[in-house]
N, C-alpha and C. Protein backbone atom coordinates (compact mmCIF):
# COMPACT_ATOMS: atom_id res chain seq x y z
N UNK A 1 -47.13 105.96 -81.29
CA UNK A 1 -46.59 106.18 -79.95
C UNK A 1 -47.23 105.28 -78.90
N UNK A 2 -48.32 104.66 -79.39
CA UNK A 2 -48.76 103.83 -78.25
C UNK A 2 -47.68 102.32 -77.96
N UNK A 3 -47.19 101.93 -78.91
CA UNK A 3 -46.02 101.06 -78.36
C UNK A 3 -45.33 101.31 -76.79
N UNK A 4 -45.03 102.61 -76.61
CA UNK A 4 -44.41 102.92 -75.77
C UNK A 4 -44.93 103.11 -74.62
N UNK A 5 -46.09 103.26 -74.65
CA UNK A 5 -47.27 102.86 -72.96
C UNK A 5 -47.30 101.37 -72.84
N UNK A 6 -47.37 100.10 -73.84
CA UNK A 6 -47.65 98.99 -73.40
C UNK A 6 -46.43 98.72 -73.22
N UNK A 7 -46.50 97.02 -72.28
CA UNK A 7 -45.34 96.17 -72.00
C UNK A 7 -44.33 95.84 -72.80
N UNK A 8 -43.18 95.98 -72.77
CA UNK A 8 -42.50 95.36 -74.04
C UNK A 8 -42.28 93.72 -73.84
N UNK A 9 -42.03 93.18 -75.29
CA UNK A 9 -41.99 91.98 -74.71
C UNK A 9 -40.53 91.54 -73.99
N UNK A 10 -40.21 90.46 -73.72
CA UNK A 10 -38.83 89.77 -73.46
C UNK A 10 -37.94 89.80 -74.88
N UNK A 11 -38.60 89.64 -76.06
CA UNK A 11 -37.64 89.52 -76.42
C UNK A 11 -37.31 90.65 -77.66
N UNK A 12 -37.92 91.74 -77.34
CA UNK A 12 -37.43 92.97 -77.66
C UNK A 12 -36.20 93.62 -76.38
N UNK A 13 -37.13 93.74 -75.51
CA UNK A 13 -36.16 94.61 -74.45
C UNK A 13 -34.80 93.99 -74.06
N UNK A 14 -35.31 92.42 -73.78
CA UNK A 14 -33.91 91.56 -73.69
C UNK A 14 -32.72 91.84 -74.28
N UNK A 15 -33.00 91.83 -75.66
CA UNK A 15 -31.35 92.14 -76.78
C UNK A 15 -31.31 94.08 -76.55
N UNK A 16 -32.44 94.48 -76.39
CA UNK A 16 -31.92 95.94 -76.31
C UNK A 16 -30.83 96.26 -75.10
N UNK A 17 -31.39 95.44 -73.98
CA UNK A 17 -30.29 95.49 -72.69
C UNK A 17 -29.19 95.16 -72.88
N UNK A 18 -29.15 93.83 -73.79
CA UNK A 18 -28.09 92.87 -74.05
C UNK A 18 -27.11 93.77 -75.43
N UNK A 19 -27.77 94.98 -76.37
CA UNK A 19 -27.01 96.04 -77.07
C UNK A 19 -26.08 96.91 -76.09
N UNK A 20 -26.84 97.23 -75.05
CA UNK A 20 -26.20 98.01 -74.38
C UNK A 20 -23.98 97.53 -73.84
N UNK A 21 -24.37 96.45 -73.37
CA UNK A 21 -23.05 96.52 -73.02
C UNK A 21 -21.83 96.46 -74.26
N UNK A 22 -22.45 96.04 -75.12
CA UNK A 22 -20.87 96.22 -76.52
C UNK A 22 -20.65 97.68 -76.86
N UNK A 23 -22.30 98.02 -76.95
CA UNK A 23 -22.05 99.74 -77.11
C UNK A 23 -21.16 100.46 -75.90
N UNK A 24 -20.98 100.35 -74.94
CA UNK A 24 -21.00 101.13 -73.94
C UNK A 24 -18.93 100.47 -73.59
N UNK A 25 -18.94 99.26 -74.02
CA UNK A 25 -17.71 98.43 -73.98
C UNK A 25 -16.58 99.60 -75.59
N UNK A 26 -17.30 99.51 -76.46
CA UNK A 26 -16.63 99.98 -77.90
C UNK A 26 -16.82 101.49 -77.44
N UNK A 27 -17.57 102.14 -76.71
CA UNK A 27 -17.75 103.69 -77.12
C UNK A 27 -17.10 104.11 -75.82
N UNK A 28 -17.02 103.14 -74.97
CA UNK A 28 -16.38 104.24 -73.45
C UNK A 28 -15.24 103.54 -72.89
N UNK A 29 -15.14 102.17 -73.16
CA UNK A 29 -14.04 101.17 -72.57
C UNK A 29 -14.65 100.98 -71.47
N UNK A 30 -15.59 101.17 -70.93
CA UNK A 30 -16.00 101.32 -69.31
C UNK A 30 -16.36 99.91 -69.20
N UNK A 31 -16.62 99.50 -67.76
CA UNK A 31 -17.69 98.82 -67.44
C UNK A 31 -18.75 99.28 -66.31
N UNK A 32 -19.87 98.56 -66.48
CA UNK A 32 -21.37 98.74 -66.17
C UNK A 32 -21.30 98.31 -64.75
N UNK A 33 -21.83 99.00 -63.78
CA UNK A 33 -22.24 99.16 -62.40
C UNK A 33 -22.90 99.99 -61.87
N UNK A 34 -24.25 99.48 -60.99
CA UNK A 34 -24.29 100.47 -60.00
C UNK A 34 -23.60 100.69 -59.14
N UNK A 35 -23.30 99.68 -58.01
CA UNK A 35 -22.98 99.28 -56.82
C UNK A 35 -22.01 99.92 -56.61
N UNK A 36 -20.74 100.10 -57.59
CA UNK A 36 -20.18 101.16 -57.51
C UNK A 36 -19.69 102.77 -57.81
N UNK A 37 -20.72 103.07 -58.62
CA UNK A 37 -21.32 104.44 -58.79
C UNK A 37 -21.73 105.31 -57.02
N UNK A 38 -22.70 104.40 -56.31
CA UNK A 38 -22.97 104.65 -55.20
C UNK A 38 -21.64 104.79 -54.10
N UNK A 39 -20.76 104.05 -54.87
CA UNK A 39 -19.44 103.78 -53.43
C UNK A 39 -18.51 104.84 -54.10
N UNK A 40 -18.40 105.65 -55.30
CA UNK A 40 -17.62 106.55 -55.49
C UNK A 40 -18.31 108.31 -55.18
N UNK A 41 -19.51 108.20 -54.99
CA UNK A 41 -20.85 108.96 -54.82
C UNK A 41 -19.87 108.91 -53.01
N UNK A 42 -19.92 107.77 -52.12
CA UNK A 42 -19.47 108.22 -50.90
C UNK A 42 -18.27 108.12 -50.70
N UNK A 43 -17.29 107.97 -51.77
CA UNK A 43 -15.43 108.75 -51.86
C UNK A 43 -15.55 110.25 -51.91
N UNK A 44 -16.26 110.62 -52.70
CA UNK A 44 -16.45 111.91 -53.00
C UNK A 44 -16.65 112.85 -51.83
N UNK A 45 -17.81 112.23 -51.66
CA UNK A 45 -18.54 113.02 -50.08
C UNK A 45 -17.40 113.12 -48.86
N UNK A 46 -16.96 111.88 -48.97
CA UNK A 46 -16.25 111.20 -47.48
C UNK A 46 -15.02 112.49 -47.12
N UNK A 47 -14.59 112.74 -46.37
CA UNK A 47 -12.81 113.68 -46.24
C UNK A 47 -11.94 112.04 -46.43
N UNK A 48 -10.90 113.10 -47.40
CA UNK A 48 -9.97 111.77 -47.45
C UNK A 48 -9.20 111.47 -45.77
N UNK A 49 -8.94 109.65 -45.88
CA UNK A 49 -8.50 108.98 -44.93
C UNK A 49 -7.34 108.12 -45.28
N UNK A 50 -6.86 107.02 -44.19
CA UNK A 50 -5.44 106.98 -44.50
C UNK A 50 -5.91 105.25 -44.62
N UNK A 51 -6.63 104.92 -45.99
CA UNK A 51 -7.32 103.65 -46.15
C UNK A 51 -7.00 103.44 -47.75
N UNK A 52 -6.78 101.95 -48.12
CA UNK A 52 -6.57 101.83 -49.24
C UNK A 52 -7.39 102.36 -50.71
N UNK A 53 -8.72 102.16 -49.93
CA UNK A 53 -10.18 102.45 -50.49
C UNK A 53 -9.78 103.89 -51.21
N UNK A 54 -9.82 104.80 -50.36
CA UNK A 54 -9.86 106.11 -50.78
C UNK A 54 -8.71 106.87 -51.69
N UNK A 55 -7.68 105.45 -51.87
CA UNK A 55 -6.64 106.13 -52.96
C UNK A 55 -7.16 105.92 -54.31
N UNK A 56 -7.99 106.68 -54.60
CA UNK A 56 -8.28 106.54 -56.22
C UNK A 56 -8.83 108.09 -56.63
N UNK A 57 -8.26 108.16 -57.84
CA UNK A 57 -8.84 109.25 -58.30
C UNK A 57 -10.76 108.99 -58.96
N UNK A 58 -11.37 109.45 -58.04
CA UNK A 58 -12.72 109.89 -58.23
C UNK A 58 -13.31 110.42 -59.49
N UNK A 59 -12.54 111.36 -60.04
CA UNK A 59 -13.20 111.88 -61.11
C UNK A 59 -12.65 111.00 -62.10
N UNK A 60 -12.03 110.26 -62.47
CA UNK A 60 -11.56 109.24 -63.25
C UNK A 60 -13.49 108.49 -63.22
N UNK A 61 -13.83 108.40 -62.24
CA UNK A 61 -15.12 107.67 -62.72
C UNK A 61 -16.33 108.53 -62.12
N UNK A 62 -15.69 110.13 -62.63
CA UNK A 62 -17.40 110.78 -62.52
C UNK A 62 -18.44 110.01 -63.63
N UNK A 63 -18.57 109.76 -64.75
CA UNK A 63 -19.05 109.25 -65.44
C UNK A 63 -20.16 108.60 -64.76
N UNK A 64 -19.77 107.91 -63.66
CA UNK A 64 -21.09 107.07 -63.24
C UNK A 64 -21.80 107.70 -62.65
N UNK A 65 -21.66 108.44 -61.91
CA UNK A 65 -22.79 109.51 -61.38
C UNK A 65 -23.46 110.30 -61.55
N UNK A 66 -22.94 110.32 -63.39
CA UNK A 66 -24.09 111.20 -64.23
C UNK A 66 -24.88 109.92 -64.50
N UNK A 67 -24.30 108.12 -65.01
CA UNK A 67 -25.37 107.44 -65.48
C UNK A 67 -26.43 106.97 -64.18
N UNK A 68 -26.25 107.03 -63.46
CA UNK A 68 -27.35 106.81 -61.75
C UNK A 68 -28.19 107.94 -61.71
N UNK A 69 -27.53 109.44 -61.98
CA UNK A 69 -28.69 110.54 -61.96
C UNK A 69 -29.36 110.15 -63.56
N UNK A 70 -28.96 109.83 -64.56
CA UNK A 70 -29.61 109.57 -65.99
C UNK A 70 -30.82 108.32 -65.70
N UNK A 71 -30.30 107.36 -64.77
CA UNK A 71 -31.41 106.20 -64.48
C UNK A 71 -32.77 106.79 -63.88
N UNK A 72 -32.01 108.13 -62.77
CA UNK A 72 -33.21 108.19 -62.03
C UNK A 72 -33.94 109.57 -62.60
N UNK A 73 -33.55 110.03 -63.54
CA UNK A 73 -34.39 110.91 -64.60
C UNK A 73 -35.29 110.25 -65.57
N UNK A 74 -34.26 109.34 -65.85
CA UNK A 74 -35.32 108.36 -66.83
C UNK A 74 -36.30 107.45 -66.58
N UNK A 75 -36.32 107.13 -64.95
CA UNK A 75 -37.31 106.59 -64.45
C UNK A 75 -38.30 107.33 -63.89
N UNK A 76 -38.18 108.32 -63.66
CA UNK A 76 -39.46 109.26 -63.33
C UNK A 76 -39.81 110.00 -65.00
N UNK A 77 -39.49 109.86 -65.17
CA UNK A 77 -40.17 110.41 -67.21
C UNK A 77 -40.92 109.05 -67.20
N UNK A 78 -40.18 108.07 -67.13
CA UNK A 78 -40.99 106.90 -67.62
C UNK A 78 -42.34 106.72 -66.65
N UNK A 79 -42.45 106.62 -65.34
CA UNK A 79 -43.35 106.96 -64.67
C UNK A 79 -44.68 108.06 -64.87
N UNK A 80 -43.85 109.54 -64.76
CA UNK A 80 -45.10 110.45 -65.26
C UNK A 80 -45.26 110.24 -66.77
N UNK A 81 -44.65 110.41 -67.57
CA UNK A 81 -45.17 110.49 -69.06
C UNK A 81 -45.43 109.40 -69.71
N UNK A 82 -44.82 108.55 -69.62
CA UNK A 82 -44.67 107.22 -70.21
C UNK A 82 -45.74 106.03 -69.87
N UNK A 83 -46.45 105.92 -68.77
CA UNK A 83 -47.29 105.49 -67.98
C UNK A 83 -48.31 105.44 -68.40
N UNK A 84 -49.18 104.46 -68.68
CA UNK A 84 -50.93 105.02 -69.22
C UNK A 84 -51.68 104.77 -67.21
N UNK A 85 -51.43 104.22 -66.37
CA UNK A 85 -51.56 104.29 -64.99
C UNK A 85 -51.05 105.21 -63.93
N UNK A 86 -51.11 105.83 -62.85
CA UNK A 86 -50.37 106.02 -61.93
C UNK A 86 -49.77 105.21 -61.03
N UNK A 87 -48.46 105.34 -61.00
CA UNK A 87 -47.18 104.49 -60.52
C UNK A 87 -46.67 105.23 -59.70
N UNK A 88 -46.59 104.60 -58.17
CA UNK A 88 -46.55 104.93 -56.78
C UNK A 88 -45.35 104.93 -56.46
N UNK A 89 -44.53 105.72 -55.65
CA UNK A 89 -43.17 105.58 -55.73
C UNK A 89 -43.07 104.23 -54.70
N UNK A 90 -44.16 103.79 -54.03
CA UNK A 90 -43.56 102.95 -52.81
C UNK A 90 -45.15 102.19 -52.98
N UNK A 91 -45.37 101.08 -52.92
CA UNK A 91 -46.31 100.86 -52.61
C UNK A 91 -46.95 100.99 -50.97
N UNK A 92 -48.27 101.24 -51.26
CA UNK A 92 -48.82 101.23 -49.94
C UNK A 92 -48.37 100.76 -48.42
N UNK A 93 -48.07 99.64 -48.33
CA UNK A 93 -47.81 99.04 -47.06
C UNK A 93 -45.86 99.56 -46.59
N UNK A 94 -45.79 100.29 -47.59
CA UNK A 94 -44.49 100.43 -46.89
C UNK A 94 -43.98 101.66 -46.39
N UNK A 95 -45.40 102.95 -45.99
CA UNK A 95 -45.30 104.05 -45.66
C UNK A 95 -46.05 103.64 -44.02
N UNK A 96 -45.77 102.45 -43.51
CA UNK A 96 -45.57 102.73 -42.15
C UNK A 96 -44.40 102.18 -41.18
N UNK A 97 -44.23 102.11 -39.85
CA UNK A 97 -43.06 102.02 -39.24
C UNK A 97 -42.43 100.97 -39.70
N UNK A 98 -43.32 99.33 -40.05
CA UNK A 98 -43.06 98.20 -40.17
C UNK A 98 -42.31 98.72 -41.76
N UNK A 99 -43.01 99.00 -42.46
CA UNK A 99 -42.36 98.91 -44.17
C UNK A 99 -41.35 99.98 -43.85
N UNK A 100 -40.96 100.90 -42.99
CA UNK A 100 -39.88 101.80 -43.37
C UNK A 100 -38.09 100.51 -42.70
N UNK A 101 -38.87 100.00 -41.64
CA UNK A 101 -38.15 99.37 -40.94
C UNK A 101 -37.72 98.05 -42.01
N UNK A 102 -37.87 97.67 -43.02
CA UNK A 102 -38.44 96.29 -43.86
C UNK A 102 -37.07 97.42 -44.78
N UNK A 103 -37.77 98.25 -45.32
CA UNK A 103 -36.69 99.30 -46.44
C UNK A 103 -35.36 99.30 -45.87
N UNK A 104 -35.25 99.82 -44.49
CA UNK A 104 -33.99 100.37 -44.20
C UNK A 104 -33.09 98.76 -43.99
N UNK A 105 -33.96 97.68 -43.52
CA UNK A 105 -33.09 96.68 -43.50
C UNK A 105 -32.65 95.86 -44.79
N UNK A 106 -33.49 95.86 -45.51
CA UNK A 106 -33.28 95.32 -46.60
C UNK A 106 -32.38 96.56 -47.73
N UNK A 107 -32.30 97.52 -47.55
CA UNK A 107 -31.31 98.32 -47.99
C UNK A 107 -29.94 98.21 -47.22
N UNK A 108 -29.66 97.81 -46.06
CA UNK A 108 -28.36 97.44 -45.17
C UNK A 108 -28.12 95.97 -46.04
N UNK A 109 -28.78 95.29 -46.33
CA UNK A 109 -28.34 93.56 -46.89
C UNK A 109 -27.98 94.19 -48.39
N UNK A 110 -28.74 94.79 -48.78
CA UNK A 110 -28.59 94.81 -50.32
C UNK A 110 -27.42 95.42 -50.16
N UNK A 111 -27.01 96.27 -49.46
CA UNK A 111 -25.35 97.38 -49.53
C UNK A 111 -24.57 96.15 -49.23
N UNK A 112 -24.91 95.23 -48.25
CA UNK A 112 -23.66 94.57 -47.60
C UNK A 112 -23.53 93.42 -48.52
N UNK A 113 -24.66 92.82 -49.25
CA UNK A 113 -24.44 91.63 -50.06
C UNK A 113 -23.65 92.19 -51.58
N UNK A 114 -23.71 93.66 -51.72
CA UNK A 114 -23.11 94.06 -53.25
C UNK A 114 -21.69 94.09 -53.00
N UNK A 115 -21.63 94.65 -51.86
CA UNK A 115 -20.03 94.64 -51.38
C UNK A 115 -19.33 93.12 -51.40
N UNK A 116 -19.89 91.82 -50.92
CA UNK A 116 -19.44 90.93 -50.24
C UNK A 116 -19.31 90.26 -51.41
N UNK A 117 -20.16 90.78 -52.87
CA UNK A 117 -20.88 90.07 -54.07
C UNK A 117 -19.32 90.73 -54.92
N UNK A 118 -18.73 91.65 -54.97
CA UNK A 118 -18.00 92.83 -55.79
C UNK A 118 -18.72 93.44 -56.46
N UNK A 119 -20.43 93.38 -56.71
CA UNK A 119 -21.01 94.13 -57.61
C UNK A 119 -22.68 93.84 -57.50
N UNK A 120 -23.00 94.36 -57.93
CA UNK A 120 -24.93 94.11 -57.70
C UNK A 120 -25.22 93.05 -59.40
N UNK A 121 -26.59 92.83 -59.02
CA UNK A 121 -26.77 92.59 -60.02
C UNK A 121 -27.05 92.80 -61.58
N UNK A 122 -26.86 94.17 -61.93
CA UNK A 122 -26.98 94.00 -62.86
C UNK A 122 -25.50 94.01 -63.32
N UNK A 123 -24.53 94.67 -62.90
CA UNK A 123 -23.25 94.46 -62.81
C UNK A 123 -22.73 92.87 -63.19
N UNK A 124 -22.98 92.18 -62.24
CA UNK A 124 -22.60 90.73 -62.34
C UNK A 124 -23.70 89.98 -63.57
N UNK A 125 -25.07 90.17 -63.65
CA UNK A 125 -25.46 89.84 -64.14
C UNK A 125 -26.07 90.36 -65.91
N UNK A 126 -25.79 91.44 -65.90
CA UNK A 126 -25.65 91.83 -67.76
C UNK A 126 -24.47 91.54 -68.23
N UNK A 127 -23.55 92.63 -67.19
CA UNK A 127 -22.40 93.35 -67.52
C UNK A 127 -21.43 91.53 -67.73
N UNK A 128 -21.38 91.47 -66.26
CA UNK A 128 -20.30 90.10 -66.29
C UNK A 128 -20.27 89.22 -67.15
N UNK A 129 -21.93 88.63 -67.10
CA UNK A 129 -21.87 87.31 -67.82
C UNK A 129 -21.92 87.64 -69.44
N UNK A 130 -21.65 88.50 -70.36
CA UNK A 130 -21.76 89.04 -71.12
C UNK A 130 -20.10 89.38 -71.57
N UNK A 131 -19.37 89.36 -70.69
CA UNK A 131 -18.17 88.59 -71.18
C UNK A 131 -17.19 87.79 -70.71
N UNK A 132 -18.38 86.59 -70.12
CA UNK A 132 -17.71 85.24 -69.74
C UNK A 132 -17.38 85.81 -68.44
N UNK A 133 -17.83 86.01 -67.26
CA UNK A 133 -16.97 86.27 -66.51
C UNK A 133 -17.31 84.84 -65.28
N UNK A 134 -16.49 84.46 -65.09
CA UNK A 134 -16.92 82.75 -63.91
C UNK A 134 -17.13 83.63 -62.75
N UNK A 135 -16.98 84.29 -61.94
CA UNK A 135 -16.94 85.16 -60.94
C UNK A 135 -18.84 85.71 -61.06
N UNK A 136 -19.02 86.52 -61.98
CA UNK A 136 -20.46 87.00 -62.37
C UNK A 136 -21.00 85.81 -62.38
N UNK A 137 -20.68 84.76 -62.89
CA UNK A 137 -21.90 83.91 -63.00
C UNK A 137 -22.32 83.24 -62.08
N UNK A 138 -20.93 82.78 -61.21
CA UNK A 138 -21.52 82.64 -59.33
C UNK A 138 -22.11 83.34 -58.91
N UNK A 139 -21.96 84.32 -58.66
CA UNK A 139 -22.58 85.49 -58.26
C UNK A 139 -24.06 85.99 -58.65
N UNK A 140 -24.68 85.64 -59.89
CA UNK A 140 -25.58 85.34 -60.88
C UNK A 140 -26.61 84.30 -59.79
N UNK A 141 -26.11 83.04 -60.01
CA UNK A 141 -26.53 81.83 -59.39
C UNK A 141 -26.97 81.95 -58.05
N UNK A 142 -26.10 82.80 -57.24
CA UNK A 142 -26.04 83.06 -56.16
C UNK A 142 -27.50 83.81 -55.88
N UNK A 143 -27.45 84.93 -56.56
CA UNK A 143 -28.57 85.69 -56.35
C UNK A 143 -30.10 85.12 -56.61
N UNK A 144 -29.68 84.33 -57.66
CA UNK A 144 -31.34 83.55 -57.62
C UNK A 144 -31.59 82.90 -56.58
N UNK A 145 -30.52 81.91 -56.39
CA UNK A 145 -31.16 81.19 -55.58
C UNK A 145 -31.74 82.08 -54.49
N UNK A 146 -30.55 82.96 -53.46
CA UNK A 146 -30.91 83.44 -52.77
C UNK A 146 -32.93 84.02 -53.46
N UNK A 147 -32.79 84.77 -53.71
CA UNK A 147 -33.92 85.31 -54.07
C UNK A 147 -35.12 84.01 -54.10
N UNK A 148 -35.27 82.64 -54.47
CA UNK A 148 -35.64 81.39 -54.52
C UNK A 148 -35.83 81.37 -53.20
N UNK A 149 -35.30 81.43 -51.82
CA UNK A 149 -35.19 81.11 -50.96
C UNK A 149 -35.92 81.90 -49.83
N UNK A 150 -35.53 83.00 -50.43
CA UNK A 150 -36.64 84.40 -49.37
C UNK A 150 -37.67 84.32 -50.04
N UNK A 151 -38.03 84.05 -51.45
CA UNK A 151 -39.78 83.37 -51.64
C UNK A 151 -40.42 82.91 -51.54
N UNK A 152 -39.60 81.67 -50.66
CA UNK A 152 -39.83 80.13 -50.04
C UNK A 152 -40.54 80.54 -48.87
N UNK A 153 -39.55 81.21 -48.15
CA UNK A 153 -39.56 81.79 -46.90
C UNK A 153 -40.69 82.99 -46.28
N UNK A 154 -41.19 83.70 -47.66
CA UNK A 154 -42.25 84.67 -47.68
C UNK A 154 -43.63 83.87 -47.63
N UNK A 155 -43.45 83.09 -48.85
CA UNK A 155 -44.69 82.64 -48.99
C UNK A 155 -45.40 81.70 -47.73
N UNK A 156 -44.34 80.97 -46.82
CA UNK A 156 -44.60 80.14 -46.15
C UNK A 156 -44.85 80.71 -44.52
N UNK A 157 -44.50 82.00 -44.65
CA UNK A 157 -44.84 82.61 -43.31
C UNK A 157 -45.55 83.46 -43.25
């Protein structure tokens, strides 16, 4: 059992991620998203309106809102039990005004760039490029760089 406290490598976990989508493609027909798990999470909530958005049947994709509560069960198991350290839900610097203010904005970009993106990354980036999709893989590209660019930008200020 000690396997399971250390790091895995890349190229175990890699193909295990990379199992996931044929399994999940052959056993459910579905496809893989957060980004929109969260946006049917606020159909649900919302009162219906007289918007294109909200014509869909919802429970057609409860499914995802059990796999987002399954992520975030399985990430706190993995945390308390799984852990040979204690693992902080937030690191330090971001339980004051500046880091809550840093969270809430960078949670407004991340909502507005998944939307603007059609999907987050792991969406575009397991799910998509995993079956050819040209759309995911811009989108892919996109995100590094971006990400390349606010590191540029971190490190230098």
């Amino acid at each position: 059992m000690e396997w399971v406290f250390e790091t895995w490598n890349w190229y175990i976990a890699g193909p295990l991620i990379g199992l996931f989508v044929p399994v999940l493609l052959i056993v459910t027909n579905k496809m893989l998203g957060i980004s929109s798990s969260f946006e049917h999470l606020c159909m649900m909530l919302l009162p219906r309106e007289k918007h294109s958005i909200f014509n869909f049947n919802w429970k057609d994709s409860g499914w995802k809102i059990y796999f987002v509560i399954g992520i975030m069960i399985g990430a706190y198991i993995a945390t308390k039990f799984l852990s040979s350290t204690d693992v902080p839900f937030l690191p330090h610097h971001y339980y004051s005004w500046s880091g809550m203010v840093t969270l809430f904005v960078g949670g407004i970009l991340v909502g507005f760039g998944t939307r603007y993106a059609n999907g987050c990354t792991s969406g575009h980036s397991i799910f998509g490029l995993s079956i050819l999709s040209s759309a995911s893989l811009k989108a892919t590209v996109s995100f590094f760089i971006g990400g390349l660019i606010y590191t540029a930008f971190s490190y230098f200020l």
